[in-house]
Protein backbone atom coordinates (compact mmCIF):
# COMPACT_ATOMS: atom_id res chain seq x y z
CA UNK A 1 -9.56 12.52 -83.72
CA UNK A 2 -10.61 16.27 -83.45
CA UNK A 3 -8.86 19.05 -82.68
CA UNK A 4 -9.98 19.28 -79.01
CA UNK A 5 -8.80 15.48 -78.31
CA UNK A 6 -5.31 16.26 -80.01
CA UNK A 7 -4.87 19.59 -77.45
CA UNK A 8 -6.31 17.45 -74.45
CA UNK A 9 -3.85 15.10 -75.38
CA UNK A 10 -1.19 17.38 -75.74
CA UNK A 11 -1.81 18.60 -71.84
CA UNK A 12 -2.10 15.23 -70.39
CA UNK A 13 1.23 14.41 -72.06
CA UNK A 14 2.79 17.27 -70.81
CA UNK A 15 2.56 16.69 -67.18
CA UNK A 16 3.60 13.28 -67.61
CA UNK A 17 6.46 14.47 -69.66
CA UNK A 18 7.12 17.06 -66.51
CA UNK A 19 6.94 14.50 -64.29
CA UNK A 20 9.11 11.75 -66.23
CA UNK A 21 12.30 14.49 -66.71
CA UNK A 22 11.42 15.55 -62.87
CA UNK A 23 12.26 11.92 -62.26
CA UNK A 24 15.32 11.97 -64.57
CA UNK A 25 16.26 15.04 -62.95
CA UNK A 26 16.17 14.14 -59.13
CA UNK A 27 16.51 10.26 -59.26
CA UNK A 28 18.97 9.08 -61.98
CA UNK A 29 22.28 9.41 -60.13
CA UNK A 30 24.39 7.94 -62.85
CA UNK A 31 24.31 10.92 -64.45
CA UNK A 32 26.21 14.41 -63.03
CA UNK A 33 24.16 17.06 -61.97
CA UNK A 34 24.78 19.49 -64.99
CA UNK A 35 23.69 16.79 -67.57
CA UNK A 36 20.92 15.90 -65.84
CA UNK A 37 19.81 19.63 -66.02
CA UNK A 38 20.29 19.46 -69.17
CA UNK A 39 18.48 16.83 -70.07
CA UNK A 40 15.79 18.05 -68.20
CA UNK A 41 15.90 21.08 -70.37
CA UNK A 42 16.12 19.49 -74.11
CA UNK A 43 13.21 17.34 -73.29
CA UNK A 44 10.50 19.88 -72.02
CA UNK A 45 11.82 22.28 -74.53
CA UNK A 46 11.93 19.71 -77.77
CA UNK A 47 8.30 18.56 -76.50
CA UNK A 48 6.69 21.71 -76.39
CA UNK A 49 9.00 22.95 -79.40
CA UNK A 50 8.13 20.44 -81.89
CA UNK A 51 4.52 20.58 -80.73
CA UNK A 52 3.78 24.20 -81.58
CA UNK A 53 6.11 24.32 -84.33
CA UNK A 54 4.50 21.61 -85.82
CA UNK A 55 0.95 22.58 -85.34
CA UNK A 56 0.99 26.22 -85.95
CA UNK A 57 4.40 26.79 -88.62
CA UNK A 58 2.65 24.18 -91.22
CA UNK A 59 -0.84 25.89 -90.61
CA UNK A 60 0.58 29.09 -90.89
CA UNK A 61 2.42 28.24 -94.46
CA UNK A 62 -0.65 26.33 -96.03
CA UNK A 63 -2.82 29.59 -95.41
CA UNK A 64 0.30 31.54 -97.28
CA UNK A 65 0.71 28.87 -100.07
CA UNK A 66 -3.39 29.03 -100.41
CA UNK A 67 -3.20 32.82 -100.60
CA UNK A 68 -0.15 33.24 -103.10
CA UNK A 69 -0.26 30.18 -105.00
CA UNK A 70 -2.00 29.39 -108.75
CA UNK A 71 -4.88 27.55 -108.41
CA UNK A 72 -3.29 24.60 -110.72
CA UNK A 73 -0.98 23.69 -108.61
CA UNK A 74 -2.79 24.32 -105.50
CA UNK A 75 -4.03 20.90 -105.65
CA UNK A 76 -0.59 19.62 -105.67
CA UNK A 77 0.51 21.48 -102.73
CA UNK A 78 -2.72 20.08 -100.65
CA UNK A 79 -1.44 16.84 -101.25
CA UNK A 80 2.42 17.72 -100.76
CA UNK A 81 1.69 19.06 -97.08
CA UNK A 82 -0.88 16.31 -96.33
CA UNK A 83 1.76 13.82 -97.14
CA UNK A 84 4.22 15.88 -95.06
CA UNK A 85 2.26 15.47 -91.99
CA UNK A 86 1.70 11.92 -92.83
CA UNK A 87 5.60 11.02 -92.95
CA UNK A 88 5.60 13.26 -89.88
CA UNK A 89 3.45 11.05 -87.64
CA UNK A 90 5.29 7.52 -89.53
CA UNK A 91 8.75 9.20 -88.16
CA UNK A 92 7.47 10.02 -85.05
CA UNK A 93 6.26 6.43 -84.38
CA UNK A 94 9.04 4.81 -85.98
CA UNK A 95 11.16 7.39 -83.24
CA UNK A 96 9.21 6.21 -80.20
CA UNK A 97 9.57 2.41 -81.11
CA UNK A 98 13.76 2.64 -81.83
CA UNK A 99 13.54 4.69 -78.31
CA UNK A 100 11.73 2.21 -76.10
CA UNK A 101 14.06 -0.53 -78.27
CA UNK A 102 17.20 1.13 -77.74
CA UNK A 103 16.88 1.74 -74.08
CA UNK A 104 15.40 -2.12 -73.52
CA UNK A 105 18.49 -3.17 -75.15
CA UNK A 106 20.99 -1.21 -73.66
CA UNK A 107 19.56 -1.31 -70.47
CA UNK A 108 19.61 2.60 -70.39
CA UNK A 109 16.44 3.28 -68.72
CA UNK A 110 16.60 7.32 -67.96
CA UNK A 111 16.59 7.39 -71.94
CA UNK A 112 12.54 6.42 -71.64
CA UNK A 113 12.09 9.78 -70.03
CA UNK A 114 12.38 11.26 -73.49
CA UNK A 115 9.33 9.51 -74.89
CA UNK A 116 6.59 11.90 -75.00
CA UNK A 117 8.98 14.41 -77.26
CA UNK A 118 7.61 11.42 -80.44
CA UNK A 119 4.45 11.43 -79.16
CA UNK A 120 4.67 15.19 -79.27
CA UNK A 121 5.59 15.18 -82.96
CA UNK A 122 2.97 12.88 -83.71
CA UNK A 123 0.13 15.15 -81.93
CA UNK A 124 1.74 18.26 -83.73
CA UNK A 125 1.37 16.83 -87.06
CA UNK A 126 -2.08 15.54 -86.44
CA UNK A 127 -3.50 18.98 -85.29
CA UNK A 128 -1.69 20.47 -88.62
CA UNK A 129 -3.60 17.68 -90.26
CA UNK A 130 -7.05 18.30 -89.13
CA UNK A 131 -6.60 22.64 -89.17
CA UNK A 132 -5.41 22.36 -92.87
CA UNK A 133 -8.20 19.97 -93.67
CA UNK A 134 -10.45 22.81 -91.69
CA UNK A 135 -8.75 25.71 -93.77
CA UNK A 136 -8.80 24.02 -96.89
């Protein structure tokens, strides 16, 4: 995947996201007002959140690490934050199957509007993926 499918991604996501938690937000009636607001909120917030955070904060501390650190252990740290973003993208899978799981067997379908926050996570660590492995 290259770094122009992960953002393309990303925006496609998004407006389904939108339009999932604008369904959440006008259609769920179980649910008061105020909590579906808030709902609303956390989950266009946590997607684009984890997104960015994940994309640009572990870009922006390999290119620190690669300018401060010893080249000995340099190697090391490649790895470290390599495997980080692995185990990033396992959690975030392992998130979006316990989601769709949970709300299947509860019956608690408004929780399914939440599911592109994983996927999120999953495209965030990917593009930190593929800019360290362009930095590096």
């Amino acid at each position: 995947m290259t770094e122009i499918q992960v953002k393309l991604l990303f925006r496609r996501f998004a407006v389904i996201n939108l339009l999932m938690s604008l369904l959440l937000l006008f259609l769920y009636e179980k649910l008061e007002l105020s909590e579906r607001i808030s709902a609303f909120m956390v989950i266009n917030i946590g997607y684009f959140m984890f997104y960015f955070f994940l994309s640009r904060g572990l870009t922006i501390q390999f290119k620190w690490i690669k300018k401060n650190s010893k080249s000995s252990i340099f190697k090391f740290q490649i790895k470290m934050i390599m495997l980080f973003t692995v185990f990033i993208k396992i959690c975030a899978v392992i998130f979006l199957l316990a989601l769709i799981l949970k709300a299947i067997a509860t019956k608690e379908f408004y929780s399914v509007s939440a599911v592109c926050v994983p996927i999120s996570v999953y495209l965030g660590g990917t593009l930190a993926g593929l800019n360290i492995q362009r930095i590096e």
